[in-house]
Protein backbone atom coordinates (compact mmCIF):
# COMPACT_ATOMS: atom_id res chain seq x y z
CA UNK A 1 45.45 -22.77 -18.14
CA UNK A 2 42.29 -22.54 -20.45
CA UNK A 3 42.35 -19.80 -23.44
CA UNK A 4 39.02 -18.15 -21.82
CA UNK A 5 41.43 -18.07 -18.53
CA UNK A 6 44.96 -17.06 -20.13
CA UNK A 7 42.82 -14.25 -21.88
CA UNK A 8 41.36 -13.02 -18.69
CA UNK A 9 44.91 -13.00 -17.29
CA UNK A 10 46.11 -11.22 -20.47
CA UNK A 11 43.61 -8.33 -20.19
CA UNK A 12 44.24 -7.77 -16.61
CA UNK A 13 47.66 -7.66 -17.07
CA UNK A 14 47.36 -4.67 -19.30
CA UNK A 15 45.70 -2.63 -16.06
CA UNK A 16 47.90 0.29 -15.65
CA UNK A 17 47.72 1.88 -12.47
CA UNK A 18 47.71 5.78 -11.92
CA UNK A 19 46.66 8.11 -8.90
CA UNK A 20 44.36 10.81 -8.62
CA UNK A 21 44.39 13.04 -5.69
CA UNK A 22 40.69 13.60 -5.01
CA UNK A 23 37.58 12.32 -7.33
CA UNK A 24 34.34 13.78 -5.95
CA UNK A 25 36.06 15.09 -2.18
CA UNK A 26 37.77 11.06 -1.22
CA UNK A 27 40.72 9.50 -2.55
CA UNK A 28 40.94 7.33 -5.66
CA UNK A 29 43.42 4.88 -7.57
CA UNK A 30 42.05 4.93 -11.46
CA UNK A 31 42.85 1.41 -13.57
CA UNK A 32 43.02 1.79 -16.85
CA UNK A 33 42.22 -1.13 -19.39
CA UNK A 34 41.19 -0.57 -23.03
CA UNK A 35 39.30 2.72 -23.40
CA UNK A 36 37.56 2.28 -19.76
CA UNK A 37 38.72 3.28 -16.23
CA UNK A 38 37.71 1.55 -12.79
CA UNK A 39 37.91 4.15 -9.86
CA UNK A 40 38.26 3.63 -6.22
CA UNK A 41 36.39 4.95 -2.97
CA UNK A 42 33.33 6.75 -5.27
CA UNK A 43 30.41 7.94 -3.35
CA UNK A 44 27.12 6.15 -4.20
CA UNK A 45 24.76 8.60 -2.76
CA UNK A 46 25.88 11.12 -5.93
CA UNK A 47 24.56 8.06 -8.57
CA UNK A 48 21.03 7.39 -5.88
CA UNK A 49 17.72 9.31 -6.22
CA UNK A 50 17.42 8.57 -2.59
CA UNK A 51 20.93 10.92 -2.48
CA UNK A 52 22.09 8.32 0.41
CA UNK A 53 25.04 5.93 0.40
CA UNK A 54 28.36 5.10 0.92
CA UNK A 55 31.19 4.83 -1.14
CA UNK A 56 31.95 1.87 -3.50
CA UNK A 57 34.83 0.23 -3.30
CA UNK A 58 35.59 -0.19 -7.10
CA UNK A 59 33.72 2.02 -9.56
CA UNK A 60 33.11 1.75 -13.23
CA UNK A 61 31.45 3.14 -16.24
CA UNK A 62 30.25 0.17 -18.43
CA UNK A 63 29.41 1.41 -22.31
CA UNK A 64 30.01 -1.30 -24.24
CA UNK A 65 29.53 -5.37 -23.91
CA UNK A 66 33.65 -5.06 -24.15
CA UNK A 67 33.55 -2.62 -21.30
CA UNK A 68 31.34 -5.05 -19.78
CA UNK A 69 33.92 -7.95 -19.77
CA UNK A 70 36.84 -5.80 -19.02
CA UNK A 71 34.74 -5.23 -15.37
CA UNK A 72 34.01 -8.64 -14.73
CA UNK A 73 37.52 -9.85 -15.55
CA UNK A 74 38.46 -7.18 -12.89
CA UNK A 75 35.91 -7.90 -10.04
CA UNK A 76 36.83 -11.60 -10.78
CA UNK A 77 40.13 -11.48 -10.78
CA UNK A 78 40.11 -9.23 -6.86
CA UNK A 79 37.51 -11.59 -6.00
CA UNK A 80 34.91 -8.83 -4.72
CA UNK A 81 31.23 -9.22 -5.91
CA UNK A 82 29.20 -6.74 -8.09
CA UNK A 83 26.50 -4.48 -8.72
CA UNK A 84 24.83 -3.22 -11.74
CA UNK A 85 23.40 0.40 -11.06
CA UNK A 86 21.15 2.40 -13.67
CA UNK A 87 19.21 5.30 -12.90
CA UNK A 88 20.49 4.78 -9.41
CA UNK A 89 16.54 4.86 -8.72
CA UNK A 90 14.54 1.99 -6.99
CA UNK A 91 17.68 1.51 -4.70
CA UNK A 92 18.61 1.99 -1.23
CA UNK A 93 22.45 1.67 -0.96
CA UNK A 94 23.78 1.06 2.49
CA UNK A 95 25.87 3.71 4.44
CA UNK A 96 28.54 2.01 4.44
CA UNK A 97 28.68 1.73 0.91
CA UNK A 98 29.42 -1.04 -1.29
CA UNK A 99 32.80 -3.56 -0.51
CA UNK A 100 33.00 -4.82 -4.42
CA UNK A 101 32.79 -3.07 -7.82
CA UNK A 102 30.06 -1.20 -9.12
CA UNK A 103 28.90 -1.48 -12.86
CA UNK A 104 27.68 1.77 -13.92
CA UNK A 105 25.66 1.18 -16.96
CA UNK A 106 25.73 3.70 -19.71
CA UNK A 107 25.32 1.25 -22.79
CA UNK A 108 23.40 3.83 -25.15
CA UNK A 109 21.57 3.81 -28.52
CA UNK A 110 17.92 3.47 -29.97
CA UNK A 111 17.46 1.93 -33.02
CA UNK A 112 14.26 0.92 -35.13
CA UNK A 113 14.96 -2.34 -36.59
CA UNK A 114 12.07 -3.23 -39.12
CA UNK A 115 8.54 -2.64 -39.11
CA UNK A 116 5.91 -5.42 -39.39
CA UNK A 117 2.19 -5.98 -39.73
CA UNK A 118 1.85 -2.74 -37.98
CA UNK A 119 4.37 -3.46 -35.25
CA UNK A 120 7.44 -1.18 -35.08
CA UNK A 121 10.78 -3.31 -33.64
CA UNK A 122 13.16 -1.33 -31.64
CA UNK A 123 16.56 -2.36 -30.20
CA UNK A 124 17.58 -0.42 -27.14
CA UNK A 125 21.11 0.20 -24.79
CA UNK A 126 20.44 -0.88 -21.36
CA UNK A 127 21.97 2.40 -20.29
CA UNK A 128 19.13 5.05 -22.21
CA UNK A 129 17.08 6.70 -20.04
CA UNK A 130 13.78 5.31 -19.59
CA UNK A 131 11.78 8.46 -19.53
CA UNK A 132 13.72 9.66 -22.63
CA UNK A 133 12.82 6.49 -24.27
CA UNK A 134 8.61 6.96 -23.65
CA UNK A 135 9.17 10.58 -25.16
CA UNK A 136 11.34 8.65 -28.20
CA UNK A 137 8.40 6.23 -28.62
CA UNK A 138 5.42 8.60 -28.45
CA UNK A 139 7.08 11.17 -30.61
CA UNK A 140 7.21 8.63 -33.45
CA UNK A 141 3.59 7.76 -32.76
CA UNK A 142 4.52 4.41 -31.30
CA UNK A 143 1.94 3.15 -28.46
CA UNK A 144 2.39 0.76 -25.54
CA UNK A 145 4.96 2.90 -23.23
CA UNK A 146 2.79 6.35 -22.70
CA UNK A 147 1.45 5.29 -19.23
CA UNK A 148 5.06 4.26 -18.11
CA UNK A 149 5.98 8.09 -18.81
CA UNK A 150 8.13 9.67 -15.88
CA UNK A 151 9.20 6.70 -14.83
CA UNK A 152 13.00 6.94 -13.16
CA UNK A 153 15.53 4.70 -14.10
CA UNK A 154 17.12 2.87 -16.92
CA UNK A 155 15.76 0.68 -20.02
CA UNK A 156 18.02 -1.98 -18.56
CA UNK A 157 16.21 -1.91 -14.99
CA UNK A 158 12.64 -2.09 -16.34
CA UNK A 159 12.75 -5.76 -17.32
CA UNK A 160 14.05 -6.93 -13.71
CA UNK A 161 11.17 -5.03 -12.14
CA UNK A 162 8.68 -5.50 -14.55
CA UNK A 163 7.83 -1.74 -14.32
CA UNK A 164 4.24 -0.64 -14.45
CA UNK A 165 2.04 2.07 -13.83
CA UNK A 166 -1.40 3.41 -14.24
CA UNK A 167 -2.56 -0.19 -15.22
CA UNK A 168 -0.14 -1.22 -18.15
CA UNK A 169 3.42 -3.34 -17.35
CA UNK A 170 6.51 -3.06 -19.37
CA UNK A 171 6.30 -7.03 -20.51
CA UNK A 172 3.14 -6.21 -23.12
CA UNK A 173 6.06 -4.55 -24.81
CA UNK A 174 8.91 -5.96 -24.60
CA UNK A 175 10.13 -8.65 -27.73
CA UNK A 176 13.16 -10.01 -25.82
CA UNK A 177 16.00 -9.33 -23.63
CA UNK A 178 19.86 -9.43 -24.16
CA UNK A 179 22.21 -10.39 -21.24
CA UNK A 180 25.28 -11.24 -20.51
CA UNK A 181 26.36 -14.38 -18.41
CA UNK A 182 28.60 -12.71 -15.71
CA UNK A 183 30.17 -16.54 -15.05
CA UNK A 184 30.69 -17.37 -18.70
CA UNK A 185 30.75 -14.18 -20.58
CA UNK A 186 28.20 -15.29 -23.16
CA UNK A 187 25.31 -13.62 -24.27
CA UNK A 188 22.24 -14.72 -24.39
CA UNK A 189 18.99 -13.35 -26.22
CA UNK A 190 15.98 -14.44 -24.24
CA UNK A 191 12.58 -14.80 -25.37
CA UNK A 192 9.30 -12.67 -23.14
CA UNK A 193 8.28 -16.19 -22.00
CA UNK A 194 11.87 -16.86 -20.72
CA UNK A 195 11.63 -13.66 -18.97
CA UNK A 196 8.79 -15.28 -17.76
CA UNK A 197 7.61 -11.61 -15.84
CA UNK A 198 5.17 -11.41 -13.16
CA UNK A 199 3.88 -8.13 -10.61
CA UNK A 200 7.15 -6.72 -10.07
CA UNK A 201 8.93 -9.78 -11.05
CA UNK A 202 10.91 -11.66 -13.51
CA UNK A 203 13.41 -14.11 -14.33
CA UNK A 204 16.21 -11.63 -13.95
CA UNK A 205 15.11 -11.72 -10.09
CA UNK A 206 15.66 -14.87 -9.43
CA UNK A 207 19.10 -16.76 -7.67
CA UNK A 208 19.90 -18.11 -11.36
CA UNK A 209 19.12 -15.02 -13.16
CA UNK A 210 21.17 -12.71 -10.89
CA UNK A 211 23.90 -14.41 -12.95
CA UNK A 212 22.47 -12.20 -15.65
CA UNK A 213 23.38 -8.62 -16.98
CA UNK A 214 20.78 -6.63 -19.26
CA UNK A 215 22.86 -4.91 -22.32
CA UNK A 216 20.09 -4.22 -24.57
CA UNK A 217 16.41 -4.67 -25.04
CA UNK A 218 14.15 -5.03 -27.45
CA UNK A 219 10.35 -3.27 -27.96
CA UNK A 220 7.64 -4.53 -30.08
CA UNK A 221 5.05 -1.42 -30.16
CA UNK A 222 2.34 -1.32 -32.54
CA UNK A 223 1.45 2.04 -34.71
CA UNK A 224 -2.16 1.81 -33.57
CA UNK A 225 -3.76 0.72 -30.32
CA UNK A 226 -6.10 1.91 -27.68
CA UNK A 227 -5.19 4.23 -25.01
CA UNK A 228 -5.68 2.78 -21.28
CA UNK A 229 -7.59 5.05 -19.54
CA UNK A 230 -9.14 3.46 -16.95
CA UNK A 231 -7.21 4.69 -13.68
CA UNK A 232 -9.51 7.29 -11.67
CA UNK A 233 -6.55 9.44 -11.46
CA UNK A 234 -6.16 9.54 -15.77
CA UNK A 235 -10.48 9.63 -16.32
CA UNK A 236 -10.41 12.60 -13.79
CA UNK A 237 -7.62 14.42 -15.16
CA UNK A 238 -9.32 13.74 -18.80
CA UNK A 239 -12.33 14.93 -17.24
CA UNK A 240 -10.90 18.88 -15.93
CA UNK A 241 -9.13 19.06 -19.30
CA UNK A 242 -12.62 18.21 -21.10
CA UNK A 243 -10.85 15.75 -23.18
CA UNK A 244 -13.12 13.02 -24.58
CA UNK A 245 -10.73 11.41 -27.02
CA UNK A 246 -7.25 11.46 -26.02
CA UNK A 247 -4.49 11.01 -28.11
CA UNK A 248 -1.08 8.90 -27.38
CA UNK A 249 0.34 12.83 -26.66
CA UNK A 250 -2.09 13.14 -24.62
CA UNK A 251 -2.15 10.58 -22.59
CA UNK A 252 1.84 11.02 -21.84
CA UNK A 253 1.04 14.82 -20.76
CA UNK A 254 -1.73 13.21 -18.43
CA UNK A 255 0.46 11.05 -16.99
CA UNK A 256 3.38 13.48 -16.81
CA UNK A 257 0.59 15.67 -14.95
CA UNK A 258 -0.42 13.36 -12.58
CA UNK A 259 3.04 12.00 -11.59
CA UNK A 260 3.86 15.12 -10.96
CA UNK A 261 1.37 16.27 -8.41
CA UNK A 262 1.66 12.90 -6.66
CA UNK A 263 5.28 12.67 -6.57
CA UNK A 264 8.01 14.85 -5.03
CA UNK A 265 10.50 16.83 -7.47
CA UNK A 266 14.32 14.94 -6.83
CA UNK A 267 15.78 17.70 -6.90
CA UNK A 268 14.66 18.83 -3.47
CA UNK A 269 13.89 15.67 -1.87
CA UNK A 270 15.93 12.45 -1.99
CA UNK A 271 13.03 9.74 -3.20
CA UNK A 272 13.38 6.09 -4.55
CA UNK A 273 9.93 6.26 -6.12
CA UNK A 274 7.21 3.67 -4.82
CA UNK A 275 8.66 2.07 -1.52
CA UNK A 276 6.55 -0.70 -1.71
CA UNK A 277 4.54 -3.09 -3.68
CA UNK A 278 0.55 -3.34 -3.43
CA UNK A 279 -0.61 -6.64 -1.94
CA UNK A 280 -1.79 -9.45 -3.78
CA UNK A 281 -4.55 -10.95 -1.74
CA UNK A 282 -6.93 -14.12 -2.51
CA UNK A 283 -10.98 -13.23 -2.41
CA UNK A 284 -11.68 -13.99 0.93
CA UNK A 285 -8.36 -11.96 2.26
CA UNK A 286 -10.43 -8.95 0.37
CA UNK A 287 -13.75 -10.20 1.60
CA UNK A 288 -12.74 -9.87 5.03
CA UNK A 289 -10.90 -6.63 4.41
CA UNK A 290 -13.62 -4.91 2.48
CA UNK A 291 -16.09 -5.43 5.47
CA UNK A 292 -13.55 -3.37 8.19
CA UNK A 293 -12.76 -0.67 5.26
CA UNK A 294 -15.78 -0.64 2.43
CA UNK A 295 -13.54 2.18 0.53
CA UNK A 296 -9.88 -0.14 0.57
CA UNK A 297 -9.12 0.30 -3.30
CA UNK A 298 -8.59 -2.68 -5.55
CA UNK A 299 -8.04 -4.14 -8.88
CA UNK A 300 -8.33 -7.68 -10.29
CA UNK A 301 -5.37 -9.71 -10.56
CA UNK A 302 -3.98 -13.23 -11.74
CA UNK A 303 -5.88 -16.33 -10.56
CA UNK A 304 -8.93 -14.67 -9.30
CA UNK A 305 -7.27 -12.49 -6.99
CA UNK A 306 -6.98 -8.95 -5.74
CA UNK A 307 -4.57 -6.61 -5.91
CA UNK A 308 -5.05 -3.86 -3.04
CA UNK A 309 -3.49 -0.32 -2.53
CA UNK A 310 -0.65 -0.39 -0.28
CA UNK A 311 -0.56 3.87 -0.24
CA UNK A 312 -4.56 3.40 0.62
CA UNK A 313 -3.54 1.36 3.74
CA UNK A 314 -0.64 3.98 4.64
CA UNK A 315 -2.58 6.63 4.63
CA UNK A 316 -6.09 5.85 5.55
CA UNK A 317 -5.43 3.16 7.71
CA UNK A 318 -2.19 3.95 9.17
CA UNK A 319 -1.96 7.80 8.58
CA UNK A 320 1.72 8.28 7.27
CA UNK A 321 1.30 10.43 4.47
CA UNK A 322 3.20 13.38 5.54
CA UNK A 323 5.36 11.55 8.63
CA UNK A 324 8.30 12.82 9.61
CA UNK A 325 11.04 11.58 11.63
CA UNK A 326 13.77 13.63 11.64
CA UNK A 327 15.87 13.94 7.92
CA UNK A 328 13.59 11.65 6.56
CA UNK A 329 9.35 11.21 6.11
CA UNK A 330 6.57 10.19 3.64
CA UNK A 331 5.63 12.56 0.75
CA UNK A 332 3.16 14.44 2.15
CA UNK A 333 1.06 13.69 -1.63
CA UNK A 334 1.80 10.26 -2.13
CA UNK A 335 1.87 7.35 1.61
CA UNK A 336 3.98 4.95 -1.05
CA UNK A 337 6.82 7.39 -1.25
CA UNK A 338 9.53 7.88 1.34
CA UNK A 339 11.85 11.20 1.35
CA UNK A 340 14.74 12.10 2.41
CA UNK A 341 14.75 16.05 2.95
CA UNK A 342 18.78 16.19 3.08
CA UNK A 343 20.77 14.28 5.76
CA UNK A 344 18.95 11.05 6.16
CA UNK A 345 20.75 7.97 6.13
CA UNK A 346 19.81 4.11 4.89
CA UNK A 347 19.60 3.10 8.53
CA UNK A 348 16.80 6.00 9.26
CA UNK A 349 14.84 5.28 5.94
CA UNK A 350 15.16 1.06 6.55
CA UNK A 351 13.88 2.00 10.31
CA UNK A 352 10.82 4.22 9.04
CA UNK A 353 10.00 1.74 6.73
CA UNK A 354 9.73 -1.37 9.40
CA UNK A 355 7.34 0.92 11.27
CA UNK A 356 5.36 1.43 8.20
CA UNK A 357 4.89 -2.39 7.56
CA UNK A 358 4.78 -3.18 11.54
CA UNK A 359 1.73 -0.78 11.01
CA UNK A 360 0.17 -2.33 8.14
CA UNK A 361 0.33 -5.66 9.18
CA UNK A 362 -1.07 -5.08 13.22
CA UNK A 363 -4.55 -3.35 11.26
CA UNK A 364 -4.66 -5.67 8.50
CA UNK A 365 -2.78 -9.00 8.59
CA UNK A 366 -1.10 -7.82 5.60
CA UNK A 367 3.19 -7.55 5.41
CA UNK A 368 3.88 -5.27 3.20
CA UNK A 369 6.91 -6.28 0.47
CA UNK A 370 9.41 -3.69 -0.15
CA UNK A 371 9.75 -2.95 -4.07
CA UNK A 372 12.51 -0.96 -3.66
CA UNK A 373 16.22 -2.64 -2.93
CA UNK A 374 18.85 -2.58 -0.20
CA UNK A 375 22.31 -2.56 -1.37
């Protein structure tokens, strides 16, 4: 037996097992291993901002990169796959739950590291809140993050989606990423070009970087910058508040404004954020477009191509913004947004959702891409 292997058996062998009568109203064996626990039969729709899911079969709270290797020793060793889950945002988990062991991840801290030729360097747990991060980073007059403000979700998730918003993307920030190697074990710190991120997209997306867990990230922000401003939603705000020059406060209070009007409050509807992704579409795609619908929204993008608004389409060409079907809908302020008002279930949001794209592509030509995922 190899050392990595008789060490894996070693820690495993150390699982005690106890029992617990009832852990959030269904039954669950607790293992016990170092300083962390792995429970059994957890409900996932209590860790969603959709609110919908089944239960996972193994469940654990991952705060350190020991905690980390404890898990995967465990799922390993049972043989059941895994899934890291952040803010619980961005995902829809299946109602039958999931059959392996879910990683929650709760690595914290946020640390300044040196400051350079006007750039400040920050280390950050995968497990901080992203939101609370944005307030962290305009507080301390850092710039970069402001338009990402109110964002759901965890630092660790915003490299894998390449988060953006209101025309700036989380990769003009980031300085690197640290992950672990769920095969191996190792860590490795990986450059922004390794990342190598695109519209919604990165490395950690791919078949070879799924073998990849985000512990910590780093931020390069500078102390001085320009503000982007150029979203009608942020010049018309600026505009009613009669501000000419907007500071970085500012600009996260516009944001926060915005957002807020646009978007429903979680805690009375069950929302993943965005549903899908706004098409990508060469010239002559748009040419042909913009001569059916002369108002379709749009924004340049890589290569010389277009990038088109998928809630523009939903609403205006396919009128969902404010469908209903039963326990679940679209925001009646926002087509990109789905909702569920209280008993909907993964099946009912997955079948809305294949009527919205059905929809979108019979006017247009155009398939719509899901941006949030099914688990």
């Amino acid at each position: 037996m190899s050392r990595r292997n008789s060490l894996r058996a070693s820690r495993l062998a150390r699982f005690v097992f106890l029992r617990k009568s009832r852990v959030r109203a269904l039954p669950a064996t607790i293992f016990c291993a170092f300083n962390m626990k792995i429970l059994e039969n957890i409900r996932l729709k209590d860790f969603t901002t959709f609110h919908i899911g089944g239960p996972a079969r193994f469940f654990a709270r991952v705060e350190s990169s020991e905690d980390l290797k404890t898990a995967l020793a465990f799922a390993h060793e049972r043989q059941v796959p895994f899934f890291i889950l952040g803010g619980g945002s961005n995902i829809l988990v299946s109602d039958e739950g999931f059959p392996g062991l879910v990683l929650k991840m709760e690595i914290s801290g946020v640390s300044i590291d040196r400051e350079h030729d006007g750039y400040v360097y920050l280390t950050v747990g995968a497990g901080v809140d992203w939101d609370g991060f944005v307030e962290y980073s305009v507080k301390h007059g850092l710039y970069g993050l402001e338009n990402l403000s109110l964002i759901p979700g965890s630092v660790g998730a915003a490299p894998v989606q390449n988060i953006g918003a209101y025309g700036v993307e989380v990769k003009e920030s980031i300085d690197w990423v640290e992950a672990s190697n769920s095969k191996t074990g190792d860590s490795k710190i990986f450059s922004r070009e390794e990342c190598t991120f695109g519209y919604r997209d990165s490395f950690f997306k791919t078949p070879e970087g799924g073998n990849y867990i985000i512990t910590r990230v780093g931020f390069k922000l500078p102390r001085h910058s320009s503000l982007t401003t150029s979203y009608e939603d942020v010049v018309q705000y600026f505009k009613t508040k009669n501000i000419i020059n907007p500071t970085l406060i500012d600009m996260r209070e516009a944001i926060i404004n915005i957002r807020i009007k646009k978007l429903p409050n979680v805690k009375q509807y069950g929302t993943a954020g965005s549903f899908f992704k706004n098409p990508i579409i060469t010239e002559e795609k748009y040419q042909q477009l913009q001569k059916l619908f002369p108002e379709l929204p749009n924004f340049p993008a890589e290569s010389g191509k277009r990038k088109i608004s998928a809630a523009w389409l939903l609403d205006r060409v396919c009128g969902f913004k404010g469908y209903r079907e039963g326990n679940v809908g679209v925001y009646q302020n926002q087509a990109l947004v789905l909702v569920n008002f209280g008993d909907g279930t993964a099946q009912d949001i997955k079948k809305l959702s294949e009527k919205m794209i059905a929809c979108v592509n019979e006017k247009t030509k155009i398939i719509l891409e899901r941006e949030v995922q099914f688990i």
